[in-house]
Protein backbone atom coordinates (compact mmCIF):
# COMPACT_ATOMS: atom_id res chain seq x y z
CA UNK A 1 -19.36 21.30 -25.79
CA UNK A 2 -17.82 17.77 -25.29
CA UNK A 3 -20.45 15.22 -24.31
CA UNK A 4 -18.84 14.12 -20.93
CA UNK A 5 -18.45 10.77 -19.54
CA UNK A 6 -19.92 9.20 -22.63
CA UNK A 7 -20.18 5.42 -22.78
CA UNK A 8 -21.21 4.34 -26.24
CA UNK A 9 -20.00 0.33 -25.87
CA UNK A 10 -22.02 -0.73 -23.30
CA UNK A 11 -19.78 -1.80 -21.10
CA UNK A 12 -19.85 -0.61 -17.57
CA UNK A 13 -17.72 2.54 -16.94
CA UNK A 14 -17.16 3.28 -13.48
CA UNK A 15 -17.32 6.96 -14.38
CA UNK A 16 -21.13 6.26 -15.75
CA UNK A 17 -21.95 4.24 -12.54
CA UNK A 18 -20.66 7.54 -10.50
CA UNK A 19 -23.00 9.59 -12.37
CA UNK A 20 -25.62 7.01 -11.88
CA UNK A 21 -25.50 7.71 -8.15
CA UNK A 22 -25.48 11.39 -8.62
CA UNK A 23 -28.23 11.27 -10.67
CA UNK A 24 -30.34 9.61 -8.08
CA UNK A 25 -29.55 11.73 -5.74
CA UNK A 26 -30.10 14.62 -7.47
CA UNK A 27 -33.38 13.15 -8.85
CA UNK A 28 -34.14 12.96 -5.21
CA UNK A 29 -32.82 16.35 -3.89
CA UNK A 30 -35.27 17.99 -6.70
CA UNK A 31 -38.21 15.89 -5.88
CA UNK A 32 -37.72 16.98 -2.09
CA UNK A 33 -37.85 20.59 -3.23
CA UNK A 34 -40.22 20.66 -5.22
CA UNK A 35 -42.52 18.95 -2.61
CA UNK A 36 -41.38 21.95 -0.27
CA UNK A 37 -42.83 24.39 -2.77
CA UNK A 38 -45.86 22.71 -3.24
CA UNK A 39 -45.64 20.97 -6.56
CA UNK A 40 -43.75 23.90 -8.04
CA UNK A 41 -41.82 23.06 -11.46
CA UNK A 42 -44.55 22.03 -13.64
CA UNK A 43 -43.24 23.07 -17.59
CA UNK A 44 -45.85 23.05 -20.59
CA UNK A 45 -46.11 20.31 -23.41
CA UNK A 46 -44.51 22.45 -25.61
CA UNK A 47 -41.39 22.67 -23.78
CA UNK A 48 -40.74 18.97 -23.92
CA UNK A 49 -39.57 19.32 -27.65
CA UNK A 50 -35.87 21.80 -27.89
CA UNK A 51 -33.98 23.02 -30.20
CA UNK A 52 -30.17 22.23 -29.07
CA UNK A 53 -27.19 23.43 -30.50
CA UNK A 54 -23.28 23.05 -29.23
CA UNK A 55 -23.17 26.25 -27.02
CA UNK A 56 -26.27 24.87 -24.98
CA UNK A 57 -25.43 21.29 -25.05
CA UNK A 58 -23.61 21.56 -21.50
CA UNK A 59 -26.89 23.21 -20.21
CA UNK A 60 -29.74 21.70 -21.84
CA UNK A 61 -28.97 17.89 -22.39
CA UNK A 62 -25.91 16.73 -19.73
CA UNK A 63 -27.75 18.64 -16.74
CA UNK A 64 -30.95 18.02 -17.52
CA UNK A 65 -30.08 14.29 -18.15
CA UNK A 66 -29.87 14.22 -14.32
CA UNK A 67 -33.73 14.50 -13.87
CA UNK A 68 -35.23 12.93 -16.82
CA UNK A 69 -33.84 11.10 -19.70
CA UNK A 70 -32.49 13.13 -23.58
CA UNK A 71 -33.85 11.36 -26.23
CA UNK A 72 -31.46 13.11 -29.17
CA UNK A 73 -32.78 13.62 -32.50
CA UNK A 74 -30.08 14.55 -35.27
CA UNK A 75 -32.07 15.75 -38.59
CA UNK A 76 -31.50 18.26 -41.06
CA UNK A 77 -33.54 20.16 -43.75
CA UNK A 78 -32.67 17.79 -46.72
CA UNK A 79 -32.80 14.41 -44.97
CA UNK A 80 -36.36 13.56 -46.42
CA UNK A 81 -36.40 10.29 -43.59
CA UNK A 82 -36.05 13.20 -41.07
CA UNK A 83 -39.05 14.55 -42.07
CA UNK A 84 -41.08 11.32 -41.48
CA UNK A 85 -39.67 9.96 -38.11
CA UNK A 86 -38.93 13.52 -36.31
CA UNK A 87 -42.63 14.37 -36.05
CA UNK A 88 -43.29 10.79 -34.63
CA UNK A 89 -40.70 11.89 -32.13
CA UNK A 90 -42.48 14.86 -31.13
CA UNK A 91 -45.37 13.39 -30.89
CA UNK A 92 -44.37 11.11 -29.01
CA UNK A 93 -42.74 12.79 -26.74
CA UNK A 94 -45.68 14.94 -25.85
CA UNK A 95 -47.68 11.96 -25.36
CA UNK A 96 -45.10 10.34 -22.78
CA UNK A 97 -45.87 13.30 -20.43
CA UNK A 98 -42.76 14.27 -19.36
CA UNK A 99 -41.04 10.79 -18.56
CA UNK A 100 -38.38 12.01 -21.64
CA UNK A 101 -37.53 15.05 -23.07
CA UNK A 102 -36.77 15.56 -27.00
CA UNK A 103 -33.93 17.64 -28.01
CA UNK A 104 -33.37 18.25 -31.54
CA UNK A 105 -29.88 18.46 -33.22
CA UNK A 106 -29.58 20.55 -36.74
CA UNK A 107 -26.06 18.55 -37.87
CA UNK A 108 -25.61 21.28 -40.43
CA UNK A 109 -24.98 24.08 -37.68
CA UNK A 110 -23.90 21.84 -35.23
CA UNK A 111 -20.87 19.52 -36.98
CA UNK A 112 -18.83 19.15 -33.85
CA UNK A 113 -21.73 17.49 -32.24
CA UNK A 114 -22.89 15.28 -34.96
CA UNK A 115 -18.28 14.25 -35.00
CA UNK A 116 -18.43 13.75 -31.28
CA UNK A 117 -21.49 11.35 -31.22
CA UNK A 118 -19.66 9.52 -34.09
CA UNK A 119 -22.89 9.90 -36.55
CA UNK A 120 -21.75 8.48 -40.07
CA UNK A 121 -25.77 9.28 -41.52
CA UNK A 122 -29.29 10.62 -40.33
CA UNK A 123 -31.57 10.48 -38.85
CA UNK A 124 -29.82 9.47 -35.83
CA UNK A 125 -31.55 8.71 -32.43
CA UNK A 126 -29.39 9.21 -28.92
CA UNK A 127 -30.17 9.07 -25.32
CA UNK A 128 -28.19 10.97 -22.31
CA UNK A 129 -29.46 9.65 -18.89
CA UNK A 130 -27.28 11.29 -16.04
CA UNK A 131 -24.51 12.43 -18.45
CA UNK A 132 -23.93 9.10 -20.18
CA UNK A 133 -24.86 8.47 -23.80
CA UNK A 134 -26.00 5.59 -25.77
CA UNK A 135 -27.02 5.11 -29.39
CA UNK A 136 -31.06 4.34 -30.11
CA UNK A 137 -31.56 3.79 -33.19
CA UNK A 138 -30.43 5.15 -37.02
CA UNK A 139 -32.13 5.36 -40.14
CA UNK A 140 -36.13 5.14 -40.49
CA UNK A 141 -37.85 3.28 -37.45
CA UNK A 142 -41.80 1.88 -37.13
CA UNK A 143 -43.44 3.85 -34.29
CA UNK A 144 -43.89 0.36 -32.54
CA UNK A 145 -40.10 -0.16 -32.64
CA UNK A 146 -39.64 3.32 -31.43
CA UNK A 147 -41.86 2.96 -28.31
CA UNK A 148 -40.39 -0.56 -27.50
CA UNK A 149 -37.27 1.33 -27.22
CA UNK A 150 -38.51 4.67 -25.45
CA UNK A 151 -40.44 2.30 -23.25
CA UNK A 152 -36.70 0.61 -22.34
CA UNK A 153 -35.37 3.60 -21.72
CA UNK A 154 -37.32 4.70 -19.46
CA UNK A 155 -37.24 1.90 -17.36
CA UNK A 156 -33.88 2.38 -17.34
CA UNK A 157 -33.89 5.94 -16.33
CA UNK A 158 -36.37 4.75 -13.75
CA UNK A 159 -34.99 1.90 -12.16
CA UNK A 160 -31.43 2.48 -12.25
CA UNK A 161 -31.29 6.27 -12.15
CA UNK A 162 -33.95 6.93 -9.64
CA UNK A 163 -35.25 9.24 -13.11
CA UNK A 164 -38.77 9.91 -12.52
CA UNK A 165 -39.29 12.47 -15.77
CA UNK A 166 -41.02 15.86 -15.45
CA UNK A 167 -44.05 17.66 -14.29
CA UNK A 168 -46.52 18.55 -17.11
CA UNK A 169 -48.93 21.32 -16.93
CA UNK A 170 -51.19 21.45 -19.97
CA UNK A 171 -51.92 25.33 -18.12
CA UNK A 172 -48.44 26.05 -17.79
CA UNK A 173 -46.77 28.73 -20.32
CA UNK A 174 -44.49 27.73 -22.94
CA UNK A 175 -41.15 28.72 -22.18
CA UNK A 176 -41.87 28.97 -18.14
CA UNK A 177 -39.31 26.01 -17.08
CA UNK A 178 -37.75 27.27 -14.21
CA UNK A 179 -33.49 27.03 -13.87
CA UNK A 180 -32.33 24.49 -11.72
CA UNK A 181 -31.81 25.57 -8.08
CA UNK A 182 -28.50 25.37 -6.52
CA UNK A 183 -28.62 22.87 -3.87
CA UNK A 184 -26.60 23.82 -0.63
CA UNK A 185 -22.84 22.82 -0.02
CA UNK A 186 -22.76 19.72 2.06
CA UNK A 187 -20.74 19.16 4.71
CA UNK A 188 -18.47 16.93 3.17
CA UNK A 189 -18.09 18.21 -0.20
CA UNK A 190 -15.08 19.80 0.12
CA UNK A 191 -13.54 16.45 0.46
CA UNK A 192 -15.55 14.29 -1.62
CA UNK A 193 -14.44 16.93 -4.36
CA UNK A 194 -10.72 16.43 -3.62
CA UNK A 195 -11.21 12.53 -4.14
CA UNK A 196 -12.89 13.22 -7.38
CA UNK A 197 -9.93 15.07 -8.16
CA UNK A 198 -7.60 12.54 -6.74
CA UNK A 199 -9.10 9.39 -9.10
CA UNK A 200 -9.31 11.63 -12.33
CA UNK A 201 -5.51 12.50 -11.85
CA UNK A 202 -4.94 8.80 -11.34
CA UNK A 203 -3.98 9.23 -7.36
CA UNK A 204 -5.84 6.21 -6.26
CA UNK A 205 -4.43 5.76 -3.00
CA UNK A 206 -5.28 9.73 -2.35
CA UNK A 207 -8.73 8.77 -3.87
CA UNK A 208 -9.20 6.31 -1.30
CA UNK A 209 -8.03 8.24 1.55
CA UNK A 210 -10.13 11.06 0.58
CA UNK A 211 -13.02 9.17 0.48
CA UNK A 212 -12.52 7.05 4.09
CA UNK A 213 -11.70 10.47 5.33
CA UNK A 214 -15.63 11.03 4.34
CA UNK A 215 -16.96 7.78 5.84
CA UNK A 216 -14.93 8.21 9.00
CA UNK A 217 -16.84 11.32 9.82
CA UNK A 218 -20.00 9.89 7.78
CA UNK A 219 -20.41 6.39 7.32
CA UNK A 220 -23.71 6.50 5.84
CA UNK A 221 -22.22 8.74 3.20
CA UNK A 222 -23.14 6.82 -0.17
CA UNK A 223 -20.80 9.47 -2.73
CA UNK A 224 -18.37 8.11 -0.16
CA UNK A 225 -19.38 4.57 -0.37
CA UNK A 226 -19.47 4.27 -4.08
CA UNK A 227 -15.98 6.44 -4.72
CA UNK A 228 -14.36 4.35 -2.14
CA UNK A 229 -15.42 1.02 -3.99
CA UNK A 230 -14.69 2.42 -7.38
CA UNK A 231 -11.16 3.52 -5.86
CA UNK A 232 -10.61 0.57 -4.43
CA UNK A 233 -11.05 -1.50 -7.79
CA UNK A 234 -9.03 0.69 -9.62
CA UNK A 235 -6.27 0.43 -7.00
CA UNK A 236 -6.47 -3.80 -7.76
CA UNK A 237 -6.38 -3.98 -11.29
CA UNK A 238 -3.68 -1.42 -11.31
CA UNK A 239 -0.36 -2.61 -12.86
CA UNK A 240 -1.63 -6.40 -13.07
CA UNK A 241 -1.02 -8.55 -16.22
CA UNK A 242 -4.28 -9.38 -17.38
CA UNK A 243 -3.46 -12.51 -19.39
CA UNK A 244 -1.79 -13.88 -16.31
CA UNK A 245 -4.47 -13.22 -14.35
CA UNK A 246 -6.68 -15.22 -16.66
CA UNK A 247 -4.43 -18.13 -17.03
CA UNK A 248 -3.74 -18.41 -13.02
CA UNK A 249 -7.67 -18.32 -12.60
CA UNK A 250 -8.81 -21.07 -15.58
CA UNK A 251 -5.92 -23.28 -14.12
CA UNK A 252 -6.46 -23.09 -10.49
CA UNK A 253 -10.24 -22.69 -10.40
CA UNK A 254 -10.04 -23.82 -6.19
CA UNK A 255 -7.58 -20.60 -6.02
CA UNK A 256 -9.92 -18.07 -4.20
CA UNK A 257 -7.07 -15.48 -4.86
CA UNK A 258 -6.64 -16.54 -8.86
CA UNK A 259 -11.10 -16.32 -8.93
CA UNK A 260 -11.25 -13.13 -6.89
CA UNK A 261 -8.53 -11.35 -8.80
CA UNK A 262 -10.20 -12.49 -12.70
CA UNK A 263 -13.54 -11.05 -11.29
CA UNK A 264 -11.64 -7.33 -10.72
CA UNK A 265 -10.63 -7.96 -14.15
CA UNK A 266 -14.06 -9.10 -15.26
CA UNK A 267 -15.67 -5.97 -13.95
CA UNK A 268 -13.54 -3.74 -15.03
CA UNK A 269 -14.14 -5.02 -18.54
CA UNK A 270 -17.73 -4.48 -18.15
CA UNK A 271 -18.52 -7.98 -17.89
CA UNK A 272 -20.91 -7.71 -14.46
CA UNK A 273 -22.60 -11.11 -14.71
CA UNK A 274 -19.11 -12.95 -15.50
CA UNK A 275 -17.73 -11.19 -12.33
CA UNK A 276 -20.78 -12.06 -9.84
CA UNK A 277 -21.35 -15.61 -11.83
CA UNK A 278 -17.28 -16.60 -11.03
CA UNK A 279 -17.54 -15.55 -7.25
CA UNK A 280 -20.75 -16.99 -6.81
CA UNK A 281 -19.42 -20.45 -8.02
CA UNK A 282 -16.35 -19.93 -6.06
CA UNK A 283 -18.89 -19.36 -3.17
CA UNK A 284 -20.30 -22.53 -3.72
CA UNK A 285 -17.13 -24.31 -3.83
CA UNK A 286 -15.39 -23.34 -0.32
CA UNK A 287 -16.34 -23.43 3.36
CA UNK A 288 -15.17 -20.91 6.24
CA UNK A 289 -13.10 -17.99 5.82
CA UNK A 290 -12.11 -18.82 2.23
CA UNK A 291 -15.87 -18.61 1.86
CA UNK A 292 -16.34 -15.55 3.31
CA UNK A 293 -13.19 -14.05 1.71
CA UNK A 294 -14.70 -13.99 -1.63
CA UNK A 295 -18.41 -13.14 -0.06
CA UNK A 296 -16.86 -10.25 0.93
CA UNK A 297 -15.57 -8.98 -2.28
CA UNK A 298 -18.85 -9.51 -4.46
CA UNK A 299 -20.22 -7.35 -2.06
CA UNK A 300 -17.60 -4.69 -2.70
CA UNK A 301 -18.38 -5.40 -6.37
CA UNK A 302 -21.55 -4.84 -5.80
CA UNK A 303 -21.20 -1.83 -4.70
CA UNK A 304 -19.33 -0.64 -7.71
CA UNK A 305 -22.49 -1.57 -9.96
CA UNK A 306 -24.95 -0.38 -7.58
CA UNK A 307 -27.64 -1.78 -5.47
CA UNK A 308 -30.77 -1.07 -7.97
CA UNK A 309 -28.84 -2.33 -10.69
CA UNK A 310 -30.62 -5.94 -12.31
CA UNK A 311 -27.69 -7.52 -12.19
CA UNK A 312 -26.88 -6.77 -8.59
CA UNK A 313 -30.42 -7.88 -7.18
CA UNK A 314 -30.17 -11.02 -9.49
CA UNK A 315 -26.89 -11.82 -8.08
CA UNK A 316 -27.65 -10.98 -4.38
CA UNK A 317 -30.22 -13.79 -4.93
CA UNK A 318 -28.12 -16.10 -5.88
CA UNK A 319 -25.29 -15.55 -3.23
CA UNK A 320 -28.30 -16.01 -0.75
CA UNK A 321 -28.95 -19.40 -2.57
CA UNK A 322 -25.33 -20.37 -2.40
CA UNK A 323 -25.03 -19.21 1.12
CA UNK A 324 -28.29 -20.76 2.25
C-alpha cells in the first residue's frame, strides 16, 4: 500500500497541513466518544508493539497515525544492529504508555515498503503522524538519543496534531483493540468532498467555490476554512514566474504587491518563517490600508500553517508587536 501524502523534506506540504487538521479533529471526535462510553478503548501493553506488513499498512499505520503517532521500525533476521536497537524500541514503547505506537517492518517480506520509504540500509527508524511521514533515525542509536527524539515527536504529535496517544490497560487483553468507529456523515461533507476532489484534479477555482459554498452555509466550518486558504494560495502562485517574482520583491522592497506576492512563493516553498518574517517587516514599514493589505494576507497565511503551529503563535506575536 502506497504511504499517502508523505512528506520526507521537511518542507511544508499543504496536503500534510490538511491532514494535520483532520487529525485533530479526529483526535477530538474519538476522545468525545470515548468519554460517551465511559472510558471505553483502553488496549493492553502488548498491543503497542505490531507486526506490519504491506497489505495492512493502509489499516494499521496511516489510520491509526490519526490518533497517536507510528514510530516505524524496519529490521530483519540478519541485521545483527536490529537485534540490539529493536528491543530498546519495544521497550520503550511500552514504557511511553501509549503516547506512540511501534510497528515493526520485516524488509525481507515487505520490499515495496522498505522502496517506498526510500531505505538504502537497516535498521531504519520512521514516524507517520496523521498520514505524513518523516525519517528518525538510521543505523545504531544510544537510548538517550532515541528518547530525545521520541520525546520530539511527541510533542509534535501533541501540539500540532491535537495527538494525545492511547489508553493503556495493564488488565486489558492482548489483542482486544477495538476497530475504529465510523463517525456520522456531516452535513457538509458532501461538499467539502467535492472540493477535495476539485484541488487534487487541479480545479482551483472549483476548489474554492466548493469550499465558500461550505462557509456560506457554515462559517465556523474549519475543513472549510483551511481548504479555502490552501485553495486560495494555490490559485496565487499558479502560473507566476518565480524568479520574477523574486527579483520584483528584492528590488522594490516598499512594493507591498512585489513583498506579498514573494511570501506566496515563500510558503509554498516551505519556507514559513521567511513568509511571516517578510510581511511582518513590510508591516512595519507602511501605514493605512497598505498596512492592512499585507496584515490581511499573513493572516490568510496563517491559516494555511495552522493556528497551533510554533511558527504561527511566534509570528502572531510579532505582528502584535509591529502593530502595537
Amino acid at each position: 500500500m502506497q504511504p499517502r501524502n508523505m512528506s520526507m523534506s521537511g518542507v511544508v506540504d499543504l496536503a500534510a497541513v490538511k491532514a494535520a487538521q483532520e487529525a485533530k479533529a479526529k483526535a477530538e471526535q474519538a476522545r468525545a466518544q470515548s468519554a460517551r462510553e465511559g472510558g471505553a478503548g483502553a488496549i493492553s501493553p502488548a498491543d503497542l508493539v505490531i507486526d506490519v506488513d504491506e497489505a495492512g499498512f493502509e489499516r494499521d499505520v496511516l489510520q491509526r497515525s490519526a490518533e497517536v503517532p507510528v514510530v516505524i521500525d524496519f529490521w530483519a533476521e540478519w541485521c545483527e544492529p536490529c537485534k540490539q536497537l529493536s528491543p530498546v524500541l519495544e521497550r520503550l514503547a511500552v514504557e511511553y504508555n501509549g503516547r506512540f505506537l511501534l510497528a515493526k517492518v520485516d524488509v525481507d517480506a515487505n520490499q515495496m515498503l522498505m522502496q517506498q520509504f526510500g531505505i538504502q540500509g537497516i535498521p531504519a527508524v520512521f514516524a507517520v503522524v496523521a498520514g505524513q511521514a518523516l525519517p528518525l533515525f538510521q543505523g545504531a542509536a544510544g537510548e538517550a538519543q532515541i528518547r530525545q527524539t521520541l520525546d520530539q515527536l511527541v510533542q509534535v504529535g501533541e501540539q500540532r496534531f491535537g495527538l494525545t496517544g492511547l489508553t493503556v490497560d495493564p488488565e486489558a487483553e492482548p489483542g482486544g483493540a477495538p476497530e475504529a468507529s465510523e463517525q456520522p456523515a456531516g452535513p457538509h461533507d458532501g461538499l467539502l468532498e467535492a472540493a477535495v476532489q476539485a484541488l487534487d484534479s487541479g480545479d482551483l477555482s472549483g476548489a474554492v467555490q466548493a469550499y465558500k459554498n461550505v462557509l456560506n452555509e457554515d462559517p465556523g466550518n474549519e475543513e472549510a476554512k483551511l481548504g479555502l486558504a490552501q485553495a486560495e494560495l494555490l490559485q496565487r502562485v499558479q502560473g507566476v514566474d518565480p524568479q520574477q517574482v523574486r527579483r520584483d520583491a528584492a528590488d522594490k522592497p516598499a512594493d507591498v504587491r512585489a513583498q506579498i506576492a514573494a511570501a506566496d512563493l515563500d510558503l509554498v516553498g516551505g519556507h514559513v518563517e521567511d513568509a511571516f518574517g517578510r510581511l511582518i517587516e513590510t508591516v512595519q514599514r507602511t501605514v493605512g490600508d497598505d498596512r492592512d493589505t499585507v496584515r490581511m494576507r499573513l493572516v490568510e497565511l496563517f491559516e494555511v500553517v495552522g493556528p497551533d503551529d510554533p511558527r504561527v503563535i511566534a509570528a502572531r506575536r510579532a505582528l502584535a508587536r509591529a502593530l502595537f
